[in-house]
C-alpha atoms as a PDB file:
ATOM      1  CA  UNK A   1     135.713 131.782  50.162  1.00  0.00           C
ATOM      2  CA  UNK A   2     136.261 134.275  52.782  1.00  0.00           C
ATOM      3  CA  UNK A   3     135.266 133.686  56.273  1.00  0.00           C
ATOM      4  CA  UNK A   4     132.685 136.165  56.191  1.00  0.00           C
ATOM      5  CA  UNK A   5     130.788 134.841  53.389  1.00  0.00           C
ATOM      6  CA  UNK A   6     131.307 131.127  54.706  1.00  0.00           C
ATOM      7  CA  UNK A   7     129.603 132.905  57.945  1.00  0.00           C
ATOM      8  CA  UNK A   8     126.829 134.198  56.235  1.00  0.00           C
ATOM      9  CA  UNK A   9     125.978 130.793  53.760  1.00  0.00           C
ATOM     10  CA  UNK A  10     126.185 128.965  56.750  1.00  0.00           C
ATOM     11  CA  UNK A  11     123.259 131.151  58.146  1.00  0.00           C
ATOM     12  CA  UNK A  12     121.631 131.481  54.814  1.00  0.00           C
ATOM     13  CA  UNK A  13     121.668 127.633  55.423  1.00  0.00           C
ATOM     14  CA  UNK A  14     120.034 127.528  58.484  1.00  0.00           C
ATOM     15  CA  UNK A  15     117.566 129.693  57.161  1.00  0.00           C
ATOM     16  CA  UNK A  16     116.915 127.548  53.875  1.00  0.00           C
ATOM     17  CA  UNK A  17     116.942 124.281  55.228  1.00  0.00           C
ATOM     18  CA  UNK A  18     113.804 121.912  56.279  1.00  0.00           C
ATOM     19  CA  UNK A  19     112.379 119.219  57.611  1.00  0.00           C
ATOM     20  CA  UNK A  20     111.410 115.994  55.715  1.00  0.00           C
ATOM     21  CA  UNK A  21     110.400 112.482  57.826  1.00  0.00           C
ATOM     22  CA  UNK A  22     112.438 109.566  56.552  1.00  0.00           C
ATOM     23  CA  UNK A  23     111.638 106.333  55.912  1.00  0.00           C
ATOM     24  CA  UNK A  24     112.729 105.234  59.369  1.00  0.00           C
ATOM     25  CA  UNK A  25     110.460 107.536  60.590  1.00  0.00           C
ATOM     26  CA  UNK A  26     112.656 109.931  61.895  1.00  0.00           C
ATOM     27  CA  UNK A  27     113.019 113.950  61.451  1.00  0.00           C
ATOM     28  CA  UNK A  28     115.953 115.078  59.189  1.00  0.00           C
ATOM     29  CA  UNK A  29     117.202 118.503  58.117  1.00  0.00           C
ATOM     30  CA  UNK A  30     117.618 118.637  54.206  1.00  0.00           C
ATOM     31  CA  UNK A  31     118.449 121.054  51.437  1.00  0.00           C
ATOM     32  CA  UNK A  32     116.562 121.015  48.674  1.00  0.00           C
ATOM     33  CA  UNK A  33     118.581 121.027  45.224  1.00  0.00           C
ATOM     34  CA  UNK A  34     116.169 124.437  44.601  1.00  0.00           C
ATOM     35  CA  UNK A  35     117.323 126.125  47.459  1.00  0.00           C
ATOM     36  CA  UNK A  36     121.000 124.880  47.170  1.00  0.00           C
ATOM     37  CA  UNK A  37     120.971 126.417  43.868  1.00  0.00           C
ATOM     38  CA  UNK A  38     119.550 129.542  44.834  1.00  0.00           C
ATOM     39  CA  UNK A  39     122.374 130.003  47.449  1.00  0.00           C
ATOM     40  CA  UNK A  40     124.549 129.336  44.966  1.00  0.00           C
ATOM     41  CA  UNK A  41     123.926 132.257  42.527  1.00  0.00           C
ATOM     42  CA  UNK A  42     123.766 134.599  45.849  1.00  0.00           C
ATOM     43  CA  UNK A  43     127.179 133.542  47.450  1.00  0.00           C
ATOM     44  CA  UNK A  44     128.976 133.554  43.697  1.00  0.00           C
ATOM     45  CA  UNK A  45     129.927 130.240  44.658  1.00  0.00           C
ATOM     46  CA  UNK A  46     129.747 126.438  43.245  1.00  0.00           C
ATOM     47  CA  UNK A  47     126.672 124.545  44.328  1.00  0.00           C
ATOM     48  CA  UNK A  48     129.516 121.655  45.449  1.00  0.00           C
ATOM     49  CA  UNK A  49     129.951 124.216  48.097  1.00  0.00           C
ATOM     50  CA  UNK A  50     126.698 124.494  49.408  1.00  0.00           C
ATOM     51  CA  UNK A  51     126.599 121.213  49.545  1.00  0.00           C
ATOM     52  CA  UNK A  52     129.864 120.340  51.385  1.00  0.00           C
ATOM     53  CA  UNK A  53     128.883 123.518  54.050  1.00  0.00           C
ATOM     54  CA  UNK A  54     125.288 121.819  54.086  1.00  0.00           C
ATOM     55  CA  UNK A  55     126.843 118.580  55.517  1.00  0.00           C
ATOM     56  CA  UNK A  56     129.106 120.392  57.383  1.00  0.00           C
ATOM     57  CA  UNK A  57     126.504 121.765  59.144  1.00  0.00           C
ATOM     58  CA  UNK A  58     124.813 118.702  59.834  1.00  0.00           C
ATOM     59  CA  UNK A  59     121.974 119.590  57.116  1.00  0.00           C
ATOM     60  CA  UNK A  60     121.487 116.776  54.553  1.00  0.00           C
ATOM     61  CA  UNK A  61     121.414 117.907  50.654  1.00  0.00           C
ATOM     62  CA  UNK A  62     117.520 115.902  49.953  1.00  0.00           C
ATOM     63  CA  UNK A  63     118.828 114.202  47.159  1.00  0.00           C
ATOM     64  CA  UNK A  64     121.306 112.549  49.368  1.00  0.00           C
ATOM     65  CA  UNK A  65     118.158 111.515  52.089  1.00  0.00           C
ATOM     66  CA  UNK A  66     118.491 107.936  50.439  1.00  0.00           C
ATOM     67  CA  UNK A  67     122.166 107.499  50.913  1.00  0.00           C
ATOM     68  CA  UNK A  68     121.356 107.648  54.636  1.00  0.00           C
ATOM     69  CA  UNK A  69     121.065 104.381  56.096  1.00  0.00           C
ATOM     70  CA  UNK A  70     124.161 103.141  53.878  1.00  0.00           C
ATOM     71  CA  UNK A  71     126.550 106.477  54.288  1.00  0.00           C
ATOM     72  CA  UNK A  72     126.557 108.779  57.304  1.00  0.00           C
ATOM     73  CA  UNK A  73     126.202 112.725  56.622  1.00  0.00           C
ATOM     74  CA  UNK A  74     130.042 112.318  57.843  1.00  0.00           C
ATOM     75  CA  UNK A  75     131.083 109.862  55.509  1.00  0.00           C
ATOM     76  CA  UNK A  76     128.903 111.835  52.891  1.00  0.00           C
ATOM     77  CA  UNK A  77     130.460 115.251  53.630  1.00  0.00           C
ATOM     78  CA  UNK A  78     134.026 113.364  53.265  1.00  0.00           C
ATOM     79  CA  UNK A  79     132.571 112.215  49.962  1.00  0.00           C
ATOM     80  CA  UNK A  80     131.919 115.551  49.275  1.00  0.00           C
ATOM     81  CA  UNK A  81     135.153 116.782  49.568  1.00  0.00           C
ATOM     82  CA  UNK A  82     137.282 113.921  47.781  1.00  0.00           C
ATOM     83  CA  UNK A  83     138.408 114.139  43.852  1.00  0.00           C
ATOM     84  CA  UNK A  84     138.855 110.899  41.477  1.00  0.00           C
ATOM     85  CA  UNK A  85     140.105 110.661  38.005  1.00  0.00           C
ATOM     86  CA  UNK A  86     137.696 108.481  35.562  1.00  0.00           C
ATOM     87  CA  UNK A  87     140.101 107.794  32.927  1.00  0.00           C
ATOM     88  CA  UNK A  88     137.722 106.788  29.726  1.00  0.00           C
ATOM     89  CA  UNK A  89     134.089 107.923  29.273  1.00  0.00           C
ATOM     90  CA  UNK A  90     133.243 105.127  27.649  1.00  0.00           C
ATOM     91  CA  UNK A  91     131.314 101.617  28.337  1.00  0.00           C
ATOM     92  CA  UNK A  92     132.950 101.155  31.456  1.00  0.00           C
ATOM     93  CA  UNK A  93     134.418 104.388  32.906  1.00  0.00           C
ATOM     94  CA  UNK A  94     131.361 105.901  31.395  1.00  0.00           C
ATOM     95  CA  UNK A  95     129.043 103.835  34.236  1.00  0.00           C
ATOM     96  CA  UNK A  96     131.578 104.499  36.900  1.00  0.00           C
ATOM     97  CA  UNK A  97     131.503 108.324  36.618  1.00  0.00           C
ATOM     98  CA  UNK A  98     127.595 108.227  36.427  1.00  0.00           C
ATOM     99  CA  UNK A  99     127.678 106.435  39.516  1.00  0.00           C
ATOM    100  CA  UNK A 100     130.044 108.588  41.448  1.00  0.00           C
ATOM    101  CA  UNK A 101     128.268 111.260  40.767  1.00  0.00           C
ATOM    102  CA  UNK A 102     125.020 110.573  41.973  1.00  0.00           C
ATOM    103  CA  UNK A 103     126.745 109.326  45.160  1.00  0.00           C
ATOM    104  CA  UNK A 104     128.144 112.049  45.667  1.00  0.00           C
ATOM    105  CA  UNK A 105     132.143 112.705  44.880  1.00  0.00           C
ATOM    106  CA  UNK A 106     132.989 116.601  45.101  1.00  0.00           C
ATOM    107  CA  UNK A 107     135.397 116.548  42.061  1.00  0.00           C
ATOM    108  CA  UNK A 108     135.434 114.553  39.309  1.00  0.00           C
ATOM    109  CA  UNK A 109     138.333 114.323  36.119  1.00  0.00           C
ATOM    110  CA  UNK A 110     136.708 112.943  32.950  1.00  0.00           C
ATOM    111  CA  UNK A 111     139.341 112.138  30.583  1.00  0.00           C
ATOM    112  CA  UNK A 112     139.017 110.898  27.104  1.00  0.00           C
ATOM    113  CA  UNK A 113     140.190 111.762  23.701  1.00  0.00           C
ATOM    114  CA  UNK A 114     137.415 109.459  21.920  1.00  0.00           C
ATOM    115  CA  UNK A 115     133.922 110.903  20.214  1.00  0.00           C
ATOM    116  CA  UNK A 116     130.464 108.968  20.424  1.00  0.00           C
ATOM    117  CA  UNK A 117     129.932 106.833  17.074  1.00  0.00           C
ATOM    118  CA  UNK A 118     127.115 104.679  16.526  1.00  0.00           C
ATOM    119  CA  UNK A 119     128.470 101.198  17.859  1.00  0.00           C
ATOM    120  CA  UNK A 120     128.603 102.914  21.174  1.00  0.00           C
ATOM    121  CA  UNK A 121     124.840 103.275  21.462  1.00  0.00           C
ATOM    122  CA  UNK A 122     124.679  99.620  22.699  1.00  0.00           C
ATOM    123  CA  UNK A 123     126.273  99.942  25.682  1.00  0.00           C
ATOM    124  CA  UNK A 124     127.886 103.608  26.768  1.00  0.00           C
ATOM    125  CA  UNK A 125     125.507 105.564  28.970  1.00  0.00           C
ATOM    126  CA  UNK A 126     126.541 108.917  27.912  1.00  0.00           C
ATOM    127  CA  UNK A 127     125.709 107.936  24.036  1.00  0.00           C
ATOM    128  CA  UNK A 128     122.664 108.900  22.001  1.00  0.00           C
ATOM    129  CA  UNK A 129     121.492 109.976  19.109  1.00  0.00           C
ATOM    130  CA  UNK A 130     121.979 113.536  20.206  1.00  0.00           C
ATOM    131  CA  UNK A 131     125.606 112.999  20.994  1.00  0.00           C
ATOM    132  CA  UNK A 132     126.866 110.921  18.282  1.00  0.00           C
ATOM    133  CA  UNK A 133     130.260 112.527  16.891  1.00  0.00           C
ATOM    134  CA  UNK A 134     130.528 114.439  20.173  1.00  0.00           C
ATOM    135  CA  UNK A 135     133.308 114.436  22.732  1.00  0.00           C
ATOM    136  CA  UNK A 136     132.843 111.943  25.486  1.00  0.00           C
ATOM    137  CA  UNK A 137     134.770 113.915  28.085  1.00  0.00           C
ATOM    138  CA  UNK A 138     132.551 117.509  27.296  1.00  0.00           C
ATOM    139  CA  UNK A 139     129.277 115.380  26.969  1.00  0.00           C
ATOM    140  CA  UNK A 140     129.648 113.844  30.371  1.00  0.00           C
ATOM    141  CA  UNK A 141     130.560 116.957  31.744  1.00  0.00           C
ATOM    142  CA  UNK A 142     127.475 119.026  30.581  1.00  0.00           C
ATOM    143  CA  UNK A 143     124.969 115.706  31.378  1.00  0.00           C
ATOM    144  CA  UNK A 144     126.340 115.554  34.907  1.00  0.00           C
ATOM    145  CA  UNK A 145     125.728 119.271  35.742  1.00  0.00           C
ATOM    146  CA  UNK A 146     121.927 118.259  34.991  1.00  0.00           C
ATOM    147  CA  UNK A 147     122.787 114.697  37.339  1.00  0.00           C
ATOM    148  CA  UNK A 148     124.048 116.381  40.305  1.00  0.00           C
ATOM    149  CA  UNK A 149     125.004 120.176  39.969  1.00  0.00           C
ATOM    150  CA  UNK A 150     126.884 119.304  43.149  1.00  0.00           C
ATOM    151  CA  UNK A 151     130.082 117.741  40.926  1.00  0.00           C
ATOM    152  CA  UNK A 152     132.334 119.343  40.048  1.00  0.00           C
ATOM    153  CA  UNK A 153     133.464 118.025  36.364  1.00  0.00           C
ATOM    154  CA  UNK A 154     136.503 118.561  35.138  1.00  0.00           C
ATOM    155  CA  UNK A 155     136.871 117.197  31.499  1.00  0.00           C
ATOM    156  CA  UNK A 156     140.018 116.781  29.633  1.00  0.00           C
ATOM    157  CA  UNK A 157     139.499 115.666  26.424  1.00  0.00           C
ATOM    158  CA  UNK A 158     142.662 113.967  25.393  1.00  0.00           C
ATOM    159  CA  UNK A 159     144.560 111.098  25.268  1.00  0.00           C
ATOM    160  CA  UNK A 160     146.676 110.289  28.380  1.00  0.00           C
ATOM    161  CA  UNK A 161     150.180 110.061  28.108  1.00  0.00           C
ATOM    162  CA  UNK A 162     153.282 109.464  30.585  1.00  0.00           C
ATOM    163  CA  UNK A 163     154.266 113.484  30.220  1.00  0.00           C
ATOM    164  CA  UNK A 164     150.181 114.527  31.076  1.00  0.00           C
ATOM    165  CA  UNK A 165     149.307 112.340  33.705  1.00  0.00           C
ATOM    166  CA  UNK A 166     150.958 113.772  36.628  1.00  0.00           C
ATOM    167  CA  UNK A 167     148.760 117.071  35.699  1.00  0.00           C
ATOM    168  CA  UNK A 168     145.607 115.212  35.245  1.00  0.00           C
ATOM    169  CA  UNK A 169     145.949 113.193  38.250  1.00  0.00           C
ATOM    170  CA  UNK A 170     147.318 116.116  40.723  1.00  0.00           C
ATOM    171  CA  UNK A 171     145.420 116.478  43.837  1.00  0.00           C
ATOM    172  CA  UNK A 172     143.376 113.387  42.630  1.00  0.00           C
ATOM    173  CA  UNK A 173     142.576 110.340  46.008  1.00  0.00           C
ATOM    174  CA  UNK A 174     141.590 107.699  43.531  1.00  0.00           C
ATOM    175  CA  UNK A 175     141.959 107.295  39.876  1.00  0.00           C
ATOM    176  CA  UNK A 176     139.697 104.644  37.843  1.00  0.00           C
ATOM    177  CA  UNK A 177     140.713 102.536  34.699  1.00  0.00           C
ATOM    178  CA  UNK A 178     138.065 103.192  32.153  1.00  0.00           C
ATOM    179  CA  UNK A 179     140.325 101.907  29.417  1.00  0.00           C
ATOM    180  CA  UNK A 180     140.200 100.016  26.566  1.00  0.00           C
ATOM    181  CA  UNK A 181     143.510  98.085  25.890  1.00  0.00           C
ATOM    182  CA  UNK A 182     146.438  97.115  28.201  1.00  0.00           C
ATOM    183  CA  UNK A 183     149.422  99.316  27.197  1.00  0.00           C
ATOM    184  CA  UNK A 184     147.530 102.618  27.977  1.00  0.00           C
ATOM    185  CA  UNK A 185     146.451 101.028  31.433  1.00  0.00           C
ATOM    186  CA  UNK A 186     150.262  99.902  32.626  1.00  0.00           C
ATOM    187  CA  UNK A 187     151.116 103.690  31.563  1.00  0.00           C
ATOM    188  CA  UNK A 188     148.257 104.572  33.770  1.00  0.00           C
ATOM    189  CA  UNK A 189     149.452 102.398  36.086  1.00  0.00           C
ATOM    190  CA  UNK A 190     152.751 103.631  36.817  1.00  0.00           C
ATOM    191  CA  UNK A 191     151.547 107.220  37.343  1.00  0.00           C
ATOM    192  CA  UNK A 192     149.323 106.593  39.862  1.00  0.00           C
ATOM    193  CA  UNK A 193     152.053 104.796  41.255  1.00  0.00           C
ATOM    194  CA  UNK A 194     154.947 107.048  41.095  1.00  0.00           C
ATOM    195  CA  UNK A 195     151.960 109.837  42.632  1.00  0.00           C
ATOM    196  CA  UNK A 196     150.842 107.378  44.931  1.00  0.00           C
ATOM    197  CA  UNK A 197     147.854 107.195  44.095  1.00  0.00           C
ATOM    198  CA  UNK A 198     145.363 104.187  44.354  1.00  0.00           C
ATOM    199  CA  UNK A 199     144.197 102.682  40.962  1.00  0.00           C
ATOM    200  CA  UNK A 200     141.005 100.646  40.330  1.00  0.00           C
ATOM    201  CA  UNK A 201     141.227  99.129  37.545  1.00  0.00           C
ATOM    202  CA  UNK A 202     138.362  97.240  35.427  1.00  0.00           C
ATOM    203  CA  UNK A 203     138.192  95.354  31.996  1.00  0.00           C
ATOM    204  CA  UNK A 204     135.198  93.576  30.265  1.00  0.00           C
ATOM    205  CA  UNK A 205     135.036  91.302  26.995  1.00  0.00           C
ATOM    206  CA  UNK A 206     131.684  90.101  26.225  1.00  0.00           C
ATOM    207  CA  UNK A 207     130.059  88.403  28.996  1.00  0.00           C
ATOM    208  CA  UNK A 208     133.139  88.462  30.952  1.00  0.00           C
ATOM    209  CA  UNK A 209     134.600  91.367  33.453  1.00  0.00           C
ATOM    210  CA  UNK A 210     137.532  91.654  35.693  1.00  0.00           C
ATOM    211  CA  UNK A 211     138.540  94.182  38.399  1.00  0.00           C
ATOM    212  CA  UNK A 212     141.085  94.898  41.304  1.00  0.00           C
ATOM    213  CA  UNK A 213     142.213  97.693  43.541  1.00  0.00           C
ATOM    214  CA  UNK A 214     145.670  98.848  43.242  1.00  0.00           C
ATOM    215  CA  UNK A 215     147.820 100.483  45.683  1.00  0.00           C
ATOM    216  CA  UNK A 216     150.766 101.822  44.777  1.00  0.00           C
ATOM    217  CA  UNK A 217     153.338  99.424  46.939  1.00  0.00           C
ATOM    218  CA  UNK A 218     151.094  96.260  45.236  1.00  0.00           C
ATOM    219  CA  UNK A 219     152.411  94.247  42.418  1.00  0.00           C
ATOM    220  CA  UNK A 220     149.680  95.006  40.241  1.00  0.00           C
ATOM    221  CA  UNK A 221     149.055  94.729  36.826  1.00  0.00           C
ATOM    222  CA  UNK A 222     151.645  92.956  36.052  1.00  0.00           C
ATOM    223  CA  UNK A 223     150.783  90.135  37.909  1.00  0.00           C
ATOM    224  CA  UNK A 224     147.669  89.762  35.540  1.00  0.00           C
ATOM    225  CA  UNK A 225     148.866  90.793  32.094  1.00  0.00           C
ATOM    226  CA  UNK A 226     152.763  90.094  32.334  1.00  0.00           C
ATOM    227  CA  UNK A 227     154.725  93.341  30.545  1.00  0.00           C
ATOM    228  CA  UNK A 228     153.206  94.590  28.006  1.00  0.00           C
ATOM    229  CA  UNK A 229     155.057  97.434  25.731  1.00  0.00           C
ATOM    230  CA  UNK A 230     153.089 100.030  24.985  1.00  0.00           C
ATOM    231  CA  UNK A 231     152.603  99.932  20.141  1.00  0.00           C
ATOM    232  CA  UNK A 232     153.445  96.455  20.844  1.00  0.00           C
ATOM    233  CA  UNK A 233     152.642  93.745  17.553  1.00  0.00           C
ATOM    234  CA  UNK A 234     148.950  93.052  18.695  1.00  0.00           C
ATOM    235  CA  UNK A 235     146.738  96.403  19.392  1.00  0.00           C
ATOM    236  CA  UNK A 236     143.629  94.390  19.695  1.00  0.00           C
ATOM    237  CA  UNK A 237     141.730  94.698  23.265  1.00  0.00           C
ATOM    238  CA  UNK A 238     139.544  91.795  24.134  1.00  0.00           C
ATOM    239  CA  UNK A 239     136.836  93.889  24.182  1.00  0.00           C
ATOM    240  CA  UNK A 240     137.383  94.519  20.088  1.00  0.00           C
ATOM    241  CA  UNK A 241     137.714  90.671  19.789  1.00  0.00           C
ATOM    242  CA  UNK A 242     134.593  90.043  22.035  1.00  0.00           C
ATOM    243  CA  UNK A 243     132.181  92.660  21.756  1.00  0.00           C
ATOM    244  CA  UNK A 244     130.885  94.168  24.874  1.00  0.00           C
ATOM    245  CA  UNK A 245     127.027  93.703  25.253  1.00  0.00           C
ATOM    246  CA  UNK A 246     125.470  96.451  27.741  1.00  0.00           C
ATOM    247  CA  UNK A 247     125.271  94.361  30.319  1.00  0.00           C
ATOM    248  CA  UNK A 248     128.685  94.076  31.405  1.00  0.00           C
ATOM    249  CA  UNK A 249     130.149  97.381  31.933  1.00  0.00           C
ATOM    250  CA  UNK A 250     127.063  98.041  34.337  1.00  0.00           C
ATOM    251  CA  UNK A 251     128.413  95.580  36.451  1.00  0.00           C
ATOM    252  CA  UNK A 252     131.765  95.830  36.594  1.00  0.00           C
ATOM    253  CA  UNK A 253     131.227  99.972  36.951  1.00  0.00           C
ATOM    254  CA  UNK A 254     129.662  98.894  39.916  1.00  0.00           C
ATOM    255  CA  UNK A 255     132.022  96.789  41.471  1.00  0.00           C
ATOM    256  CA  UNK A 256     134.769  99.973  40.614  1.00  0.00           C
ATOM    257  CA  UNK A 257     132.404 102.212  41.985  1.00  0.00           C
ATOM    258  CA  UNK A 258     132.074 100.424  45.641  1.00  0.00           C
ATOM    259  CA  UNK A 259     135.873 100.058  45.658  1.00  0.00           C
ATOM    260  CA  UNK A 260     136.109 104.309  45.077  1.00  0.00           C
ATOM    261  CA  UNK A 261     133.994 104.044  47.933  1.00  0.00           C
ATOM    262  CA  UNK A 262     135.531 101.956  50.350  1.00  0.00           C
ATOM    263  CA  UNK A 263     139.008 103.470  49.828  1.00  0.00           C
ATOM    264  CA  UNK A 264     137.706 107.393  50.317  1.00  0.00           C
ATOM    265  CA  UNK A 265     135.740 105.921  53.174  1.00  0.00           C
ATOM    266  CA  UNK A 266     138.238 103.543  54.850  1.00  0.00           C
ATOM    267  CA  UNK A 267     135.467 100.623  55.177  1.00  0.00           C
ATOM    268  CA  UNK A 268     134.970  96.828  53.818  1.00  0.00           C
ATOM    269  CA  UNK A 269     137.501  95.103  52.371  1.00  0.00           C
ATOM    270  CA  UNK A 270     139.848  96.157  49.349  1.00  0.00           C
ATOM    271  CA  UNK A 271     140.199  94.015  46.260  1.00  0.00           C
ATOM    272  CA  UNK A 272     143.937  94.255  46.391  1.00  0.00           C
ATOM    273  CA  UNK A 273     146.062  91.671  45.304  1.00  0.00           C
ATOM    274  CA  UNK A 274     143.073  89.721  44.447  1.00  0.00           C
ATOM    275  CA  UNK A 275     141.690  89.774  40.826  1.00  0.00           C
ATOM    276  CA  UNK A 276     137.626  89.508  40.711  1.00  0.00           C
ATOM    277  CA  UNK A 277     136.453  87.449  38.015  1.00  0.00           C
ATOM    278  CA  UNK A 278     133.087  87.757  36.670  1.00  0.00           C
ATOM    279  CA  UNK A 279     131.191  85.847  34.346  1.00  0.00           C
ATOM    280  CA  UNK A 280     127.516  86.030  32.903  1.00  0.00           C
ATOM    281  CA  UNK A 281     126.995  83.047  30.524  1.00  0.00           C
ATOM    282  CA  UNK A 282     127.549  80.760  34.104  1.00  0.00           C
ATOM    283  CA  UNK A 283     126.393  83.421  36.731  1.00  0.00           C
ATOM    284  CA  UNK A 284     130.070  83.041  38.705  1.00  0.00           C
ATOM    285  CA  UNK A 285     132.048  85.291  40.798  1.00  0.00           C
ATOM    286  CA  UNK A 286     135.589  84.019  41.670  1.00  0.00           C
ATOM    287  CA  UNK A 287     138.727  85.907  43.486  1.00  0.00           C
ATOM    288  CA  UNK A 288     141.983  85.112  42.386  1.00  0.00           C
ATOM    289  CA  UNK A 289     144.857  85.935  44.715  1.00  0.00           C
ATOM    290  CA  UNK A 290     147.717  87.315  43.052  1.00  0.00           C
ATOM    291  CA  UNK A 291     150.396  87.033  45.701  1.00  0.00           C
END
């Protein structure tokens, strides 16, 4: 965008924007999602634009109003500009890239090489009736431009490998582990950690759920799962063994969400080295540190 036209959204912005009493009681600026799209089609330019000029500007997108209290037009504008990696649409990553988006994240890669079938209907937000034998990756995409126009989705439906991660993950701050089995996630693993990139990785097995934060000079996976050899003798994930009822992945997606969060926003405290442990059937949380 050239400086002129950045000069004259910014104005358009000024021009658009109104005022709206919160619940606190106090008067903010916002931009409605109408006008933001409207601005859009005039400039030629994404609405994740208007948005990010918006909160540069010191003019709250509305839909954003409620993120207030908990996330500074600063720290929402930052938010606004970052790009994570959800690799797998599914049960999990499927809940983590719905969440990210309504928070907020500028860019997101979608990656998975999977269709909807009709045992995902229990659980996978992204699955219905409608959507059954689609892609995962392209139906997340197209139901997050109705979410929040303000992502930017970037699907890639494939399956990741050692020789295509470095292209799906470039110019990526955080990359999530959607996945389903262990191999693919140490191969996941090392990229991020020969890019340097933080991983946050999540697993679930019936009424179980695990998750950490992994930065790329931590030990890691391996200090949960041992090495693993990707085609190894036994394929199976625990979640194949286990089932995964619908109430799991919400949780843990949450959990992975908050840690996205706290690393793009340099607040709270990091799950690193330390594996969270969640269980339903006895309503326990327990860290395990992993030295």
């Amino acid at each position: 965008m050239s400086d002129q036209i950045r000069h004259d959204l910014n104005e358009a912005l000024q021009e658009k924007a109104g005022e709206v009493t919160d619940p606190g009681g106090r008067t903010v600026r916002v931009l409605a999602d109408v006008e933001a799209l409207e601005l859009s089609r005039r400039f030629g330019c994404g609405v994740s634009i208007v948005y990010r000029e918006s909160l540069r500007s010191g003019i709250c997108p509305h839909r954003y109003l409620r993120n207030r209290e908990s996330i500074s037009i600063d720290e929402q504008l930052r938010l606004a500009r970052s790009r994570v990696a959800v690799i797998g649409a599914g049960g999990l990553g499927g809940h983590v890239i719905h969440l990210l988006a309504r928070i907020g994240i500028g860019q997101l890669a979608v990656v998975d090489c999977d269709v909807f079938d009709e045992t995902n209907l229990n659980r996978q937000i992204f699955c219905t009736s409608d959507s059954l034998g689609k892609p995962k990756a392209l139906v997340a995409a197209q139901l997050l431009g109705s979410i929040n126009p303000g992502v930017e989705v970037i699907p890639h439906e494939l399956r990741i490998e050692e020789s295509n991660l470095p292209g799906i993950l470039a110019g990526v701050d955080v990359v999530v582990d959607g996945l389903d089995n262990i191999q693919d996630r140490l191969v996941l693993e090392r990229s991020a950690r020969n890019l340097k990139i933080p991983l946050v990785h999540g697993a679930i097995a019936g009424f179980d759920g695990q998750l950490m934060t992994v930065f790329p000079d931590d030990r890691g996976l391996i200090a949960v799962y041992g090495p693993v050899e990707r085609g190894g003798k036994d394929q199976r994930s625990p979640e194949a063994v286990m089932g995964v009822p619908a109430l799991m992945p919400c949780l843990v997606a949450t959990f992975q969400a908050m840690e996205v969060l706290k690393i793009l926003l340099g607040r709270g405290t990091l799950l690193r080295n330390t594996l969270l442990h969640v269980g339903l059937d006895a309503g326990e949380v327990n860290r395990f540190p992993l030295g």
